[in-house]
Protein backbone atom coordinates (compact mmCIF):
# COMPACT_ATOMS: atom_id res chain seq x y z
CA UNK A 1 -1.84 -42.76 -12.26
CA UNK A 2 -3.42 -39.62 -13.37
CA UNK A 3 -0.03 -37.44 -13.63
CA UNK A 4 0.78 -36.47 -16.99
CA UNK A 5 4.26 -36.69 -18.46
CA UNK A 6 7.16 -34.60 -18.11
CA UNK A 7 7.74 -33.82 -21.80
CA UNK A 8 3.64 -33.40 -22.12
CA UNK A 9 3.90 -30.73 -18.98
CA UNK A 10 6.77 -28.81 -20.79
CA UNK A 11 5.51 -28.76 -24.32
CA UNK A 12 2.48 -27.03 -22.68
CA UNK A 13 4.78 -24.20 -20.84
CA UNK A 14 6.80 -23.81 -23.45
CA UNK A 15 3.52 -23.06 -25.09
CA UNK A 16 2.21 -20.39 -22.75
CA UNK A 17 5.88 -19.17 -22.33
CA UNK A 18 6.15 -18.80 -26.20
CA UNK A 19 2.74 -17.32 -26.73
CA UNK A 20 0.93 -16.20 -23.65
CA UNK A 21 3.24 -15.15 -21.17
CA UNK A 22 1.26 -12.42 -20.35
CA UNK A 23 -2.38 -13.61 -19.72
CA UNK A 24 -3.80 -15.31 -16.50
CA UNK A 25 -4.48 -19.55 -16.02
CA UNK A 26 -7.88 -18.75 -17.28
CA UNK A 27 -7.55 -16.64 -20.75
CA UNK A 28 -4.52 -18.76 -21.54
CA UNK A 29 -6.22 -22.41 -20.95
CA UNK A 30 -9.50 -20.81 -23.33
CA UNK A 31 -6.41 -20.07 -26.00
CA UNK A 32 -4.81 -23.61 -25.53
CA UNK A 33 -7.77 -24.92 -26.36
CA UNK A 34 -9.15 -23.41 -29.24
CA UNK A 35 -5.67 -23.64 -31.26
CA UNK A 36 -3.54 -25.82 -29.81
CA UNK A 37 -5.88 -28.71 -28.87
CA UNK A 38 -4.46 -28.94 -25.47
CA UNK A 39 -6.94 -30.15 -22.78
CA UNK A 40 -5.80 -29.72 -19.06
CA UNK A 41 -7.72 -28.48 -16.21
CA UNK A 42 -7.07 -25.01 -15.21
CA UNK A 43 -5.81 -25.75 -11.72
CA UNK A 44 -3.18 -27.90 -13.28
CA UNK A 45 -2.06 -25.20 -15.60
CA UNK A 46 -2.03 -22.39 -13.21
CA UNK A 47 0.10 -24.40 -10.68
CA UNK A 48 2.67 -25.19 -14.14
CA UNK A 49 2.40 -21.44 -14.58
CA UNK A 50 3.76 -20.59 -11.19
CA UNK A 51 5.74 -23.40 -11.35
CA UNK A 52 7.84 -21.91 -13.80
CA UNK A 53 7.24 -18.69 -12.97
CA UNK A 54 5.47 -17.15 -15.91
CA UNK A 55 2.43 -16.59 -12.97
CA UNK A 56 2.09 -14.97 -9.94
CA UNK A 57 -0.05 -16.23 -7.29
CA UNK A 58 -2.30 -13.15 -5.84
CA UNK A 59 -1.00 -13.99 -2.67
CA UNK A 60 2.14 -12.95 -3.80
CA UNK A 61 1.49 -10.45 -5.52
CA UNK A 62 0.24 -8.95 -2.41
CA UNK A 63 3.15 -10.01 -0.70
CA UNK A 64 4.71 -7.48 -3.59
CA UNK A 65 3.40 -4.28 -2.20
CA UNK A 66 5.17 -2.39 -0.17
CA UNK A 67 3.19 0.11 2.19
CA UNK A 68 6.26 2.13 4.46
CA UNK A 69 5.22 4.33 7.33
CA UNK A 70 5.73 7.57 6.98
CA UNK A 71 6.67 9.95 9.93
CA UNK A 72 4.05 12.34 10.93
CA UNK A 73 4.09 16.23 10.17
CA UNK A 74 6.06 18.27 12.70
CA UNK A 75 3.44 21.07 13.69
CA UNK A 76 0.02 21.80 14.36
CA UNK A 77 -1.97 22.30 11.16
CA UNK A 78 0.74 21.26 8.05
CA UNK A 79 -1.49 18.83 6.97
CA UNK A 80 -5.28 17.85 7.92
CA UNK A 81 -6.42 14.34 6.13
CA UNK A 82 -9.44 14.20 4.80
CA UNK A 83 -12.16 11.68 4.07
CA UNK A 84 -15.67 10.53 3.91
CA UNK A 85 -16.83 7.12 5.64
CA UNK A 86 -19.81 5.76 4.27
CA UNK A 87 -21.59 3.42 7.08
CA UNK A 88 -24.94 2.47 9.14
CA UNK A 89 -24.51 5.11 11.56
CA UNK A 90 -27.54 4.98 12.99
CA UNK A 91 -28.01 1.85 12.64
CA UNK A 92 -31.70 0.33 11.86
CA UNK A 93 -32.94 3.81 13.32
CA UNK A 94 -31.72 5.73 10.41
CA UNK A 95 -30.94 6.17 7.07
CA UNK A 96 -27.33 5.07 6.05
CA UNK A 97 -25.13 8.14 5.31
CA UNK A 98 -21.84 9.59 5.44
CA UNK A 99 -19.78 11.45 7.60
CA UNK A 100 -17.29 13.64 6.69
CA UNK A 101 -13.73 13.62 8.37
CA UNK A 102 -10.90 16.23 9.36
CA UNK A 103 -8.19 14.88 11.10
CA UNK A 104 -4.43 16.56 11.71
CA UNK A 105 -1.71 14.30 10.69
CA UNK A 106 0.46 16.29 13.06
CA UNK A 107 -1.50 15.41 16.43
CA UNK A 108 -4.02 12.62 15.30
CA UNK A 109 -7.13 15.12 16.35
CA UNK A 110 -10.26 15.29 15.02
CA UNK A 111 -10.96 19.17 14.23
CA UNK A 112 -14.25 18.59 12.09
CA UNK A 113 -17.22 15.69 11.77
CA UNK A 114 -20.02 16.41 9.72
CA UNK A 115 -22.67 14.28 8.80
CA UNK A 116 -24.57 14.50 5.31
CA UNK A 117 -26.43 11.95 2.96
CA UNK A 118 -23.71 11.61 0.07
CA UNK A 119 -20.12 12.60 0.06
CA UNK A 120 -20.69 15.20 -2.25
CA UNK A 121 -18.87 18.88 -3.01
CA UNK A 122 -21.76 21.15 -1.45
CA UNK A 123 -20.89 19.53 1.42
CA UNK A 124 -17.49 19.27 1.94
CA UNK A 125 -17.61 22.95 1.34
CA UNK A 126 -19.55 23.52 4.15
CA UNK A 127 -17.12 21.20 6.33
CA UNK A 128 -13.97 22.86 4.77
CA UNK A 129 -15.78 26.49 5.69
CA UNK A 130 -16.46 25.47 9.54
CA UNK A 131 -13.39 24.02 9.96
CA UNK A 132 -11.52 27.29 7.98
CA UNK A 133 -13.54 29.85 10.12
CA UNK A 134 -12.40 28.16 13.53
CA UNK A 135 -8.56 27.12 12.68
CA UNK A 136 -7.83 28.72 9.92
CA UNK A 137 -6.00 27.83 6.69
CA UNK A 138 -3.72 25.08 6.67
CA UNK A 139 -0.67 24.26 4.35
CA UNK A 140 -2.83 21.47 2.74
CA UNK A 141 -4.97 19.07 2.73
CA UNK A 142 -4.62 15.32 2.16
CA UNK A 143 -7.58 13.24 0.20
CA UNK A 144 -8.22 10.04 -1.54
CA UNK A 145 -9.31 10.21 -5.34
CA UNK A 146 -12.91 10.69 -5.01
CA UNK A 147 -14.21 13.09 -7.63
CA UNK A 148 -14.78 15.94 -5.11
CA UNK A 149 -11.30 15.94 -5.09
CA UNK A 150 -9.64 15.05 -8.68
CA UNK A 151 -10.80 15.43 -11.93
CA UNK A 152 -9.11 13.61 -15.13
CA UNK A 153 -10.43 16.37 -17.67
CA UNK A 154 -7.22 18.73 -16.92
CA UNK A 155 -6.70 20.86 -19.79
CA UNK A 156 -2.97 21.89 -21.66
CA UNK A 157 -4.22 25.43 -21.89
CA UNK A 158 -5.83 26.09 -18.59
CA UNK A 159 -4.01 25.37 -15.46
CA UNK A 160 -7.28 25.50 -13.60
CA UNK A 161 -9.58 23.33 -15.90
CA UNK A 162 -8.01 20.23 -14.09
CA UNK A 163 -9.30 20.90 -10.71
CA UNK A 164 -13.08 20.16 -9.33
CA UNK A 165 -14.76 23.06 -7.72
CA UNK A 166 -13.48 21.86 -4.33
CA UNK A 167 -9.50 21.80 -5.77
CA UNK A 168 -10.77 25.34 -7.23
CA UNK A 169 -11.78 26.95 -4.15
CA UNK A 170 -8.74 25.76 -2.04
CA UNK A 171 -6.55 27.29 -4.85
CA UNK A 172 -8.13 30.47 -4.34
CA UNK A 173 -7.73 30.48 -0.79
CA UNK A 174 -3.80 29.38 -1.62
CA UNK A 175 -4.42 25.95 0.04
CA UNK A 176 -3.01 22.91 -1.24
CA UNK A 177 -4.16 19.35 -1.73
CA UNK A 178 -2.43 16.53 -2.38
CA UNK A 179 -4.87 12.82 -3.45
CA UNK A 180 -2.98 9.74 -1.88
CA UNK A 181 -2.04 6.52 -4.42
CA UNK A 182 -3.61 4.34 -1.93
CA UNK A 183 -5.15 3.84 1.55
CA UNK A 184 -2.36 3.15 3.26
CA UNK A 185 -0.87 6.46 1.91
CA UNK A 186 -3.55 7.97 4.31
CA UNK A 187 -4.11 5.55 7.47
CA UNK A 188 -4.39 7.79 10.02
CA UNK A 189 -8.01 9.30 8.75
CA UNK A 190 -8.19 5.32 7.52
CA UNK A 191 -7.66 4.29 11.31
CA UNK A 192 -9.76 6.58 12.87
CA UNK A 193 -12.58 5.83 10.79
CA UNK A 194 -12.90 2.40 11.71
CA UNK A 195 -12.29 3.69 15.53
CA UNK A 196 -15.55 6.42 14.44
CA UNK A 197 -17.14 3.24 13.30
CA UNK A 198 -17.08 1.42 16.50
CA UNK A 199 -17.31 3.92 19.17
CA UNK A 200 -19.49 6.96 17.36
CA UNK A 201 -22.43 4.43 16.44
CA UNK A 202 -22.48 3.13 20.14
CA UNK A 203 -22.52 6.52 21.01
CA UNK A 204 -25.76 7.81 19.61
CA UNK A 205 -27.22 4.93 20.33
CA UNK A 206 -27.09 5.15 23.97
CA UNK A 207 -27.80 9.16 23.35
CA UNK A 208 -31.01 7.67 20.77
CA UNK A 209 -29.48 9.84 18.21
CA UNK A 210 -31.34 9.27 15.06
CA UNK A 211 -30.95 11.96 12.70
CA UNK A 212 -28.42 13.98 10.19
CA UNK A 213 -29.20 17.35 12.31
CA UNK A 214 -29.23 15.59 16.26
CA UNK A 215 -25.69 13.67 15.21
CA UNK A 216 -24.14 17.09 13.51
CA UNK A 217 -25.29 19.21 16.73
CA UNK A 218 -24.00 16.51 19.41
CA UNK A 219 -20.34 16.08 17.22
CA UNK A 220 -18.31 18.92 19.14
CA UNK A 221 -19.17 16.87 22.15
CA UNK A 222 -17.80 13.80 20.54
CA UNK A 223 -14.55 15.50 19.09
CA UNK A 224 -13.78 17.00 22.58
CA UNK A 225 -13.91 13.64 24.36
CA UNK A 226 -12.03 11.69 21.09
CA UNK A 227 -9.08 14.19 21.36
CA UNK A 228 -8.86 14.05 24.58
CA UNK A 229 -8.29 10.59 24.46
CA UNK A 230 -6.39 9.54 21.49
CA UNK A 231 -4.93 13.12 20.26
CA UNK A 232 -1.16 13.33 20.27
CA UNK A 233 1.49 16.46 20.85
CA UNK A 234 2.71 17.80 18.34
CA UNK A 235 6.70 17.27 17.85
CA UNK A 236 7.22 21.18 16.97
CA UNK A 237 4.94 23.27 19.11
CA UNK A 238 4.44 25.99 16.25
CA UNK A 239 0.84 26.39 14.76
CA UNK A 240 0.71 26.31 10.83
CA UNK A 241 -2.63 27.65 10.42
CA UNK A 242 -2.40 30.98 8.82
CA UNK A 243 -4.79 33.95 9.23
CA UNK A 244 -6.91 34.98 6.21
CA UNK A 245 -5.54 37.76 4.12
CA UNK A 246 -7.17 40.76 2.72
CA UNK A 247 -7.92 39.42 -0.38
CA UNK A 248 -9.34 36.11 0.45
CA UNK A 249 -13.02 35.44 0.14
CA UNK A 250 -13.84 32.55 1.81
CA UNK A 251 -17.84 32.44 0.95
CA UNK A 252 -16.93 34.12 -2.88
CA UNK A 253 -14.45 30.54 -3.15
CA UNK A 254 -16.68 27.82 -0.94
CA UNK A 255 -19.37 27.48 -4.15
CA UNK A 256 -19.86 25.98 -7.41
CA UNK A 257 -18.64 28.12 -10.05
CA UNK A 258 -18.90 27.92 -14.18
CA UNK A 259 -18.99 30.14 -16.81
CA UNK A 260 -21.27 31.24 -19.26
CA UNK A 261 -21.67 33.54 -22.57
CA UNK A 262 -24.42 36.04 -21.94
CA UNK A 263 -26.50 36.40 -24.92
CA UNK A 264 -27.29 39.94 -26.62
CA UNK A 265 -30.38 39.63 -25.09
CA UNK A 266 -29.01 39.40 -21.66
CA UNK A 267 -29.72 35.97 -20.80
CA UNK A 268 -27.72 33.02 -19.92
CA UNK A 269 -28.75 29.11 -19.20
CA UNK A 270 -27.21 27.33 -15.85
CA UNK A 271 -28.70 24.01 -14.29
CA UNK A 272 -31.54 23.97 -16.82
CA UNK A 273 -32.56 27.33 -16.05
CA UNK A 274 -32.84 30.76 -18.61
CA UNK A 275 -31.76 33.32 -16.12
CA UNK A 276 -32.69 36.70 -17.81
CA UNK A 277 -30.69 39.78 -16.16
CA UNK A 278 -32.35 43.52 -15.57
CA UNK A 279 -30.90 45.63 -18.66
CA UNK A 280 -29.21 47.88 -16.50
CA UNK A 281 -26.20 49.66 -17.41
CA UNK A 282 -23.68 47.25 -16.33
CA UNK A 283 -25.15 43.82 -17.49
CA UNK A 284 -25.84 45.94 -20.85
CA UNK A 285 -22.02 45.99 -20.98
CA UNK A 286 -21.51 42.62 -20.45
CA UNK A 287 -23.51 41.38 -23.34
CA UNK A 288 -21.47 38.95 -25.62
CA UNK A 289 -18.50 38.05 -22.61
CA UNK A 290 -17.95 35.63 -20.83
CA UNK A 291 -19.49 35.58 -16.68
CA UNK A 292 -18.79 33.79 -14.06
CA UNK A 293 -22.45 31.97 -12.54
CA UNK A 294 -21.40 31.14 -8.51
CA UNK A 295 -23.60 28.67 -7.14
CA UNK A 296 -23.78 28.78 -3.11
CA UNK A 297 -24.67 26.13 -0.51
CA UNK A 298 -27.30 27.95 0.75
């Protein structure tokens, strides 16, 4: 008794069609409304819409996207996926915090765990220098877009400008990095986080593990145990780690860097601080140029 006509139904798509093919059930009933004069409720207009297909349910839109696997990497150390997974790792005994993970897309091995408070660049550079000083260097690395990772200030002028001070420091030890489009893009690190999830926090609880410093010191432990249950051969048996050359600097690249404009008077401002340099023969020189200020971890 309630239905309304046919003609009453079309005059209303035709509408939308006409007008407001683009917006969702919601914006385009508020627009019927105010200048048409057209009162229907928004379920009924949203199931006209996808009706006559001007609108997408978001179950099919879902439906729309298209995640294919993709094969793993051949060798040993051609690509190491990398992430941070935020969780209650301690549980109620502990602070929540997040633990850093290196995982080779090649074998599905963990090859670094580190536990800090925030997933942040200081951090991740002392991961990525553990993890460099026991393998190696790898052909890349594989990350989401967190902004250790990618920046979206990238400059015409200055190849480098683009990069965060973790994409800097990779590039100077000729290491690349790739950021995925999407989870999926990354599931094995995805996978084995929820599998860290489960099995780590059980884990330290039976071992009463409560702290950032216990966890990190126990992780090799962990790692050794993981791998040697879920780890994977390789299908080429060739290692793609490569040896550091004479020219690389792994502490000089693994810190914060920026640069500054000494003054004539030899000093220079960094994290809120004057820094005023001895007048000796070289800094005398430098006056008026442009230095490099290198932050370290420690």
């Amino acid at each position: 008794n309630r239905t309304y006509s046919v003609g009453f139904r079309d005059y209303v798509v035709e509408l939308v069609r006409q007008n407001y093919h683009d917006f969702g059930p919601t914006l385009a009933l508020e627009k019927l409304n105010e200048l048409h004069d057209v009162s229907v409720s928004k379920e009924t207009l949203r199931k006209w819409m996808i009706h006559a297909g001007i609108w997408a349910s978001r179950k099919e839109q879902r439906k729309k996207q298209i995640h294919q696997p993709r094969l793993r990497r051949e060798c040993f150390g051609e690509m190491i996926q990398i992430d941070g997974s935020h969780h209650r790792w301690f549980e109620e005994r502990g602070p929540r915090c997040a633990l850093l993970v290196f995982i080779d897309d090649a074998t599905s091995k963990i090859l670094h765990l580190r536990f800090c408070k925030t997933e942040n660049a200081f951090d991740y550079f002392h991961a990525a220098k553990s993890y460099l000083l026991e393998y190696g260097k790898p052909m890349m690395f594989y990350s989401d877009k967190h902004a250790v990772f990618r920046t979206t200030h990238a400059s015409n002028k200055d190849a480098t400008s683009g990069m965060t001070q973790f994409g800097r420091a990779l590039h100077e030890l000729n290491i690349d990095i790739i950021c995925a489009n999407s989870p999926q893009a990354k599931g094995r690190v995805e996978r084995a986080n929820k599998t860290l999830q489960d099995r780590l926090v059980k884990e330290l609880r039976l071992r009463n593990i409560n702290t950032i410093k216990d966890a990190n010191t126990y992780m090799p432990e962990f790692m050794a145990d993981y791998n040697a249950r879920f780890g994977k051969e390789p299908r080429n048996d060739k290692d793609m780690h490569r040896p550091f050359s004479g020219h690389d600097s792994l502490d000089g690249a693994m810190c914060h860097k920026e640069f500054r404009t000494l003054s004539q008077s030899l000093t220079l401002r960094y994290d809120k601080v004057m820094f005023i340099l001895e007048p000796s023969k070289c800094a005398t020189g430098l006056a008026r140029k442009r230095v490099t200020v290198c932050d370290y971890p420690d």
